[in-house]
Protein backbone atom coordinates (compact mmCIF):
# COMPACT_ATOMS: atom_id res chain seq x y z
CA UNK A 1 129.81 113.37 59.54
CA UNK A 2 129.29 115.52 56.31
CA UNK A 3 127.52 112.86 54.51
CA UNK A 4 125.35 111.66 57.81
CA UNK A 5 124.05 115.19 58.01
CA UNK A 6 123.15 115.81 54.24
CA UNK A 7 121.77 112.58 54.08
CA UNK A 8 119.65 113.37 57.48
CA UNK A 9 118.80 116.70 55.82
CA UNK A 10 116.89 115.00 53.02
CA UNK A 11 115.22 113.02 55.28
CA UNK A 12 114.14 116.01 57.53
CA UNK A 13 112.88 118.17 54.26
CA UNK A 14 110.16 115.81 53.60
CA UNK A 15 109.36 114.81 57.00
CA UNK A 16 109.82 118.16 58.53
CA UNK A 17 110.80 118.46 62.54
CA UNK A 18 109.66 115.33 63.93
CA UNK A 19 108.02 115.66 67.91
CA UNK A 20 111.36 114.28 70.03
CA UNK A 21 110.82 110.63 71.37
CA UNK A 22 113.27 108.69 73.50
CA UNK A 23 115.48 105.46 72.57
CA UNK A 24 114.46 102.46 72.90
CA UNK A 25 117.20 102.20 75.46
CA UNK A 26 116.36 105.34 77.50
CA UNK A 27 112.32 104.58 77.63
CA UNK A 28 113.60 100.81 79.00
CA UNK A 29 116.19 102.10 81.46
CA UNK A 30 113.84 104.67 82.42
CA UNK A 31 110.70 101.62 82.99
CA UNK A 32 113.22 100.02 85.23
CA UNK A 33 114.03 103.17 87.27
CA UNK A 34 110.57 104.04 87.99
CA UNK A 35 109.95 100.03 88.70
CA UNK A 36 112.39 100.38 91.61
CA UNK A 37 111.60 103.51 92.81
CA UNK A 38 107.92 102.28 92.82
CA UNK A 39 109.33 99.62 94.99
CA UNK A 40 111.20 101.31 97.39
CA UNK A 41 108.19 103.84 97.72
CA UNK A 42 106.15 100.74 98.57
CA UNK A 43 108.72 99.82 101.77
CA UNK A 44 108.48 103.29 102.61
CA UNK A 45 104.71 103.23 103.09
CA UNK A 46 104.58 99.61 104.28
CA UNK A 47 107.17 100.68 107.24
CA UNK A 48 104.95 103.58 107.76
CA UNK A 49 102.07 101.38 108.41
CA UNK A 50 104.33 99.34 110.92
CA UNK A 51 105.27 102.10 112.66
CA UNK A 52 101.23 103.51 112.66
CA UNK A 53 99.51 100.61 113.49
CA UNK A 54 102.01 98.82 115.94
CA UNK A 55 105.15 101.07 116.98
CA UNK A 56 102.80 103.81 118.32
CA UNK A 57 100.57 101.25 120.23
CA UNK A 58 103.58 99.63 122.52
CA UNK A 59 102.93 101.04 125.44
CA UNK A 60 104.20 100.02 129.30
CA UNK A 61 102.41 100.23 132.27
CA UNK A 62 104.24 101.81 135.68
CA UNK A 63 103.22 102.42 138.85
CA UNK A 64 103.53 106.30 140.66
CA UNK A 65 106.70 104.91 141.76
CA UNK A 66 108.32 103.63 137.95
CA UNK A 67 107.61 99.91 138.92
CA UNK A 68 105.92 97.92 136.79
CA UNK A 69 102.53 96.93 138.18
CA UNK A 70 102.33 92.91 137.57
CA UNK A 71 99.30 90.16 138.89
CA UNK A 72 101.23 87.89 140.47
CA UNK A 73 98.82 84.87 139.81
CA UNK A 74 98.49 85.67 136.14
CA UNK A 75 101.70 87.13 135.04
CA UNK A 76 99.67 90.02 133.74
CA UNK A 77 100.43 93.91 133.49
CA UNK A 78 97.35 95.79 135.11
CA UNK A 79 96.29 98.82 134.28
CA UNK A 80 94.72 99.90 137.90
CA UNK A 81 96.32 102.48 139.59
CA UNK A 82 99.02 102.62 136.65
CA UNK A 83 100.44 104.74 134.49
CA UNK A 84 100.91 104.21 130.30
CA UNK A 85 104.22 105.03 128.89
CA UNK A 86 105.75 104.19 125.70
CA UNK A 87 108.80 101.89 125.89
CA UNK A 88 112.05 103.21 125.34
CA UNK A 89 112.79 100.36 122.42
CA UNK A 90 109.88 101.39 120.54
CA UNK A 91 110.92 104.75 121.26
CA UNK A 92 114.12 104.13 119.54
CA UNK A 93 112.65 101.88 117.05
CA UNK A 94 110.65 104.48 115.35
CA UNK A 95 113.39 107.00 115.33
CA UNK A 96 115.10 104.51 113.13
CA UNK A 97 111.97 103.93 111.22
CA UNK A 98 111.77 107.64 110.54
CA UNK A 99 115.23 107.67 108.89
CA UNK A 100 114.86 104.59 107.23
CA UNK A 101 111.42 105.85 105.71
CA UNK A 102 113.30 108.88 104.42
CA UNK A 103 116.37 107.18 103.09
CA UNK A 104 113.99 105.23 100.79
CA UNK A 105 111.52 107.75 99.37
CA UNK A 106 114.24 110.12 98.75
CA UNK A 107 116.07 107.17 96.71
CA UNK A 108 113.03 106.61 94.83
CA UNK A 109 113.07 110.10 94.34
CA UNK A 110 116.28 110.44 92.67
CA UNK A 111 115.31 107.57 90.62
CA UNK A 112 112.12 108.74 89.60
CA UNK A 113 113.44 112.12 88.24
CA UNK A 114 116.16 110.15 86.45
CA UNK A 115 113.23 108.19 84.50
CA UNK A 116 111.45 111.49 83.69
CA UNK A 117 114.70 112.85 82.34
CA UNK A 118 114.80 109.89 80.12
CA UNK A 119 111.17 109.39 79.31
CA UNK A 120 109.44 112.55 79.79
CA UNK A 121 105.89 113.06 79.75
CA UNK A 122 104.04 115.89 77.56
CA UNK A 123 103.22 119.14 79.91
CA UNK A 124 100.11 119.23 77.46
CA UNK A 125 98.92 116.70 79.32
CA UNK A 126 98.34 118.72 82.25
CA UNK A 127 97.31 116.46 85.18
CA UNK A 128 99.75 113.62 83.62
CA UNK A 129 102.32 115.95 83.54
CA UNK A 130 102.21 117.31 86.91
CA UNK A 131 101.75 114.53 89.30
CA UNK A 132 104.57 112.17 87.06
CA UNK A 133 106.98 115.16 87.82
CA UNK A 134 105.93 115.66 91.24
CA UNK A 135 105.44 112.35 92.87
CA UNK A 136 108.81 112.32 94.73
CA UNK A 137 106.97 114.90 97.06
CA UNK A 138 103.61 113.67 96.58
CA UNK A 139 104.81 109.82 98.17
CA UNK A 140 106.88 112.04 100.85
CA UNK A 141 104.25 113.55 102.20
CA UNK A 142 101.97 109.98 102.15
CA UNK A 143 104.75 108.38 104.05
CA UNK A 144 105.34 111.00 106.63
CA UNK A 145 102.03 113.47 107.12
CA UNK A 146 99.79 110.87 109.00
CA UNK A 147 102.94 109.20 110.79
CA UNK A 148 103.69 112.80 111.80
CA UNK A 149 100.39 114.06 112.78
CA UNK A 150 99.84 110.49 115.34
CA UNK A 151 103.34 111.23 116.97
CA UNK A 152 102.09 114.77 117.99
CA UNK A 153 98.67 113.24 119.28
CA UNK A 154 99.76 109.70 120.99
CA UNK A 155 98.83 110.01 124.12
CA UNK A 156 101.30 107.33 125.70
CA UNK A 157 104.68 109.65 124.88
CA UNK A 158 106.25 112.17 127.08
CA UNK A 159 106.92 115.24 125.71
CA UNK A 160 110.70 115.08 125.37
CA UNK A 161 109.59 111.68 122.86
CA UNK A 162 107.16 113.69 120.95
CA UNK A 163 109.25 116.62 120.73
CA UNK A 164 112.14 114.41 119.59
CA UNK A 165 110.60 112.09 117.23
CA UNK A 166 108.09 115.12 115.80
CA UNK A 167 110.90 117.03 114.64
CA UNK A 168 112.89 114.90 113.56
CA UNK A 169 110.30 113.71 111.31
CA UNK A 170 109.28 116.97 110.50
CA UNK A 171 112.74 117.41 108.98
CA UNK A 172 113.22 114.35 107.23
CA UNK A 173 109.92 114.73 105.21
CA UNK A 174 110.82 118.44 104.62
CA UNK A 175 113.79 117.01 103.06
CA UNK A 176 112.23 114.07 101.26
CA UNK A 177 109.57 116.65 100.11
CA UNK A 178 112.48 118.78 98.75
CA UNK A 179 114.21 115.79 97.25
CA UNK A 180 110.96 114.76 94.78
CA UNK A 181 109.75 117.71 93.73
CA UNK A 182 111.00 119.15 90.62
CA UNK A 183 110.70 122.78 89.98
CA UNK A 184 112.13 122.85 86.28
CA UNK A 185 110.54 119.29 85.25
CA UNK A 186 111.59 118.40 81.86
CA UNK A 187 108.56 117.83 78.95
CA UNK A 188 108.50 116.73 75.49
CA UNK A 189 108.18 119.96 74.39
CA UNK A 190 111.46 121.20 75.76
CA UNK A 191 113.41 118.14 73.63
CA UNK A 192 111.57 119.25 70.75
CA UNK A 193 112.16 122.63 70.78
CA UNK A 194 115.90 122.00 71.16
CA UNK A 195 115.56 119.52 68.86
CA UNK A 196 113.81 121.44 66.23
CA UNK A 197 116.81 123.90 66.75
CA UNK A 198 119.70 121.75 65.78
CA UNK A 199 117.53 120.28 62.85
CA UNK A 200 116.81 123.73 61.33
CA UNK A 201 120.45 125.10 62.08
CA UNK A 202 122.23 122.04 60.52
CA UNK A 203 120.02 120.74 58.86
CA UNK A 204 119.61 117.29 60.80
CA UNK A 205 119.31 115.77 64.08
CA UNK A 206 123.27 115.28 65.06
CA UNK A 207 124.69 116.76 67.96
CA UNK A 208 128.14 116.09 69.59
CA UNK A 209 128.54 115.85 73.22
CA UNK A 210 131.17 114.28 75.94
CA UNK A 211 131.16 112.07 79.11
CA UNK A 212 131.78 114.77 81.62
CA UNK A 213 129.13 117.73 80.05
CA UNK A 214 125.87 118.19 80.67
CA UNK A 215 124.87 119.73 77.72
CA UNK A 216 125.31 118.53 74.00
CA UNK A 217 126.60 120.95 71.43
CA UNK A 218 125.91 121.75 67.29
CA UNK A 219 129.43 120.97 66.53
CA UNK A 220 133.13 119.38 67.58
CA UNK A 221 135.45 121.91 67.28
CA UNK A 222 134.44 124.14 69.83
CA UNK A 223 136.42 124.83 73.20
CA UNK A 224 133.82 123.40 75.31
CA UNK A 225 134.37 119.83 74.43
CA UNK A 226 138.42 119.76 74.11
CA UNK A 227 138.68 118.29 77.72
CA UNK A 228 140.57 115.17 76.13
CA UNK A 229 137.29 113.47 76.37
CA UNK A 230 136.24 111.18 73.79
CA UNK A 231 133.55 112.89 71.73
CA UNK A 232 130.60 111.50 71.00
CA UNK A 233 128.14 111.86 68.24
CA UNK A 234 123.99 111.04 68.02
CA UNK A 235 120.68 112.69 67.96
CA UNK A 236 119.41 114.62 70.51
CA UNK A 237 117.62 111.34 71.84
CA UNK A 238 120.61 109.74 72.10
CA UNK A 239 122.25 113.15 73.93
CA UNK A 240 119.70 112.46 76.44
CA UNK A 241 120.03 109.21 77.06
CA UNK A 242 123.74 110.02 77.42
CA UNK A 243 122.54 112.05 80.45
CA UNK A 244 122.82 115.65 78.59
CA UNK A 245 119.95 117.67 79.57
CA UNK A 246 119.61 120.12 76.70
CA UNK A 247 121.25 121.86 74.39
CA UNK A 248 123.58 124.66 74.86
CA UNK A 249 122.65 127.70 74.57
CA UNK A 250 125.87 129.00 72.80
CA UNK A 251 125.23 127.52 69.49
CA UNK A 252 125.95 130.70 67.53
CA UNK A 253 129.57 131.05 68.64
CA UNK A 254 129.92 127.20 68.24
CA UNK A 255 128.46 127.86 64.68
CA UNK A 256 130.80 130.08 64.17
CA UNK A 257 133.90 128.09 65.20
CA UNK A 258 133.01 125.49 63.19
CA UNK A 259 133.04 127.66 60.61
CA UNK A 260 129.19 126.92 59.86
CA UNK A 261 126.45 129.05 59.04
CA UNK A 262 124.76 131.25 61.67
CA UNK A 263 121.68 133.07 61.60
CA UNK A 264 120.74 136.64 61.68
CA UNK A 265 118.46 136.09 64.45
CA UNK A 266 120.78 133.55 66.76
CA UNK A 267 120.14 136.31 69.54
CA UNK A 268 116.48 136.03 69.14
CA UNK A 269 116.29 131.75 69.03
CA UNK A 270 118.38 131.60 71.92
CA UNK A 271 116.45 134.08 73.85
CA UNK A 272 113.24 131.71 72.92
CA UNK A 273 114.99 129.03 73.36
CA UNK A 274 116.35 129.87 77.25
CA UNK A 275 112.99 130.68 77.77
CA UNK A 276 111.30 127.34 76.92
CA UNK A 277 113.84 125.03 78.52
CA UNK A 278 113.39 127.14 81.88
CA UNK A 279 109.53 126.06 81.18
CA UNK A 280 107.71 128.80 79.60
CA UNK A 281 104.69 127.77 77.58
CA UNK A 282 103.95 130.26 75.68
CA UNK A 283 106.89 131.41 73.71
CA UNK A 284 107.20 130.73 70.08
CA UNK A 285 110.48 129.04 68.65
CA UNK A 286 111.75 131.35 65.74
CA UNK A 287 112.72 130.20 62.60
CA UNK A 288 116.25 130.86 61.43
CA UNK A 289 116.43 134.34 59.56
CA UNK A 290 119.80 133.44 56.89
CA UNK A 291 121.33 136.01 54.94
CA UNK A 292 121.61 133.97 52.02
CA UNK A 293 118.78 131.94 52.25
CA UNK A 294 120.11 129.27 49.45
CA UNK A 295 122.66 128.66 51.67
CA UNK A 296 120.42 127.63 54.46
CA UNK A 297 120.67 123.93 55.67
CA UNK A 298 116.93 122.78 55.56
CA UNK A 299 113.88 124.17 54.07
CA UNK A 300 111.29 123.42 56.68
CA UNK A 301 107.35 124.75 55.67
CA UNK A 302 105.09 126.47 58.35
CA UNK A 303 102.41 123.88 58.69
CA UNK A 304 98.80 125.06 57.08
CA UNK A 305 96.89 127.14 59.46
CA UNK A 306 94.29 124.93 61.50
């Protein structure tokens, strides 16, 4: 691992801190998440459509006395002197619909903010940014709002029916809502930054992680990984794709275990650092303050001023 890194280290001097990019692997597995969850978004809203445009039009017509009021030459309901109600089956049939409609936008969901953890998008592209992170709820509230809203105002179901299928779909898009949108979405510039911190503390882009963590970590012999795990080694890219989320934040003591060099300011980076992977914008990443600076792992230039 010695020889990766100094090798790596070269590499990084001349190029400097490259801007993070995903495999190959993770930006494919992610294109096929987001093609099923795409999918399943579209059954969603077809079902909705179903349940819009026929469900809510099945209606039944009874006389004052519950009897259905049939022409007996023509085999026809009339509506004269009857009463509209809507059928128990469709009743029942859009109560399933409503669950059904749920169960596949909140899978999409969960697939959807799988991709983005793979294949992020840049939060410097603002609009990009926000409705590729947010879409879960975005498609939630497509597939429910208008179904919702037609319940309240059919004019064919009792109020026990609207009452009953109103809330429950009231709840269910509440939840699919809750399910797609993503509070702390992750960004390009969050892999970067914690990439650009494992570069400039070891002097490349290798980082060791294990099956069961969700974090990746600066070096192996550190308490958090000996779980009897295998141990696995990469770049930060590959860390991701491994389903690690960032790196940790305890990189000094790690450093330290390892027996490796640790910066003055370690308090100060991982301050920054918390800060930008909880999404904050406008803090600066420091650069690593060494007290012998020969012995630093890479020599990484402030780029010109623009």
């Amino acid at each position: 691992m010695t020889e990766s890194r100094k090798n790596k280290s070269d590499d990084a001097t001349q190029l400097g801190a490259p801007a993070w990019t995903p495999t190959a692997e993770a930006k494919a597995k992610a294109t096929r998440f987001r093609w099923i969850a795409a999918a399943l978004w579209f059954v969603a809203i077809a079902l909705e459509g179903v349940a819009i445009f026929w469900l809510l039009r099945q209606r039944e017509f009874v006389g004052e006395d519950g009897t259905l009021v049939r022409d007996p030459e023509t085999g026809l309901l009339e509506t004269q002197n009857a009463t509209a109600v809507f059928p128990q089956w469709a009743f029942t049939m859009l109560l399933i619909s409503l669950v059904v409609i749920a169960a596949l936008a909140i899978t999409g969901s969960v697939l959807w903010k799988k991709a983005n953890r793979l294949d992020p998008a840049q939060r410097s592209e603002t609009v990009r940014f926000f409705v590729q992170n947010q879409l879960g709820a975005i498609i939630a509230i497509v597939a429910f709002l208008p179904l919702i809203i037609l319940i309240f105002t059919n004019k064919d179901m009792d109020g026990k029916q609207k009452g009953i299928a109103g809330a429950l779909g009231v709840v269910l898009a509440i939840a699919a809502a809750a399910v797609g949108v993503d509070l702390n979405p992750p960004s390009v510039e969050k892999y970067t930054a914690d990439q650009s911190t494992v570069i400039q503390l070891l002097g490349s882009d290798e980082v060791v992680w294990v099956d069961g963590g969700k974090v990746y970590h600066v070096c192996e012999d550190v308490s958090d990984i000996q779980t009897g795990s295998d141990k696995r080694t990469g770049t930060t890219a590959e860390a991701i794709e491994a389903g690690k989320s960032r790196l940790t934040l305890k990189f000094a003591s790690e450093l330290r275990a390892c027996n490796l060099n640790v910066p003055t300011n370690a308090e100060e980076i991982e301050a920054a650092l918390k800060e930008i992977q909880n999404g904050s914008t406008s803090t600066t990443l420091p650069a690593p303050v060494w007290s012998d600076p020969s012995k630093a792992p890479i020599v990484v230039e402030s780029a010109p001023a623009a």
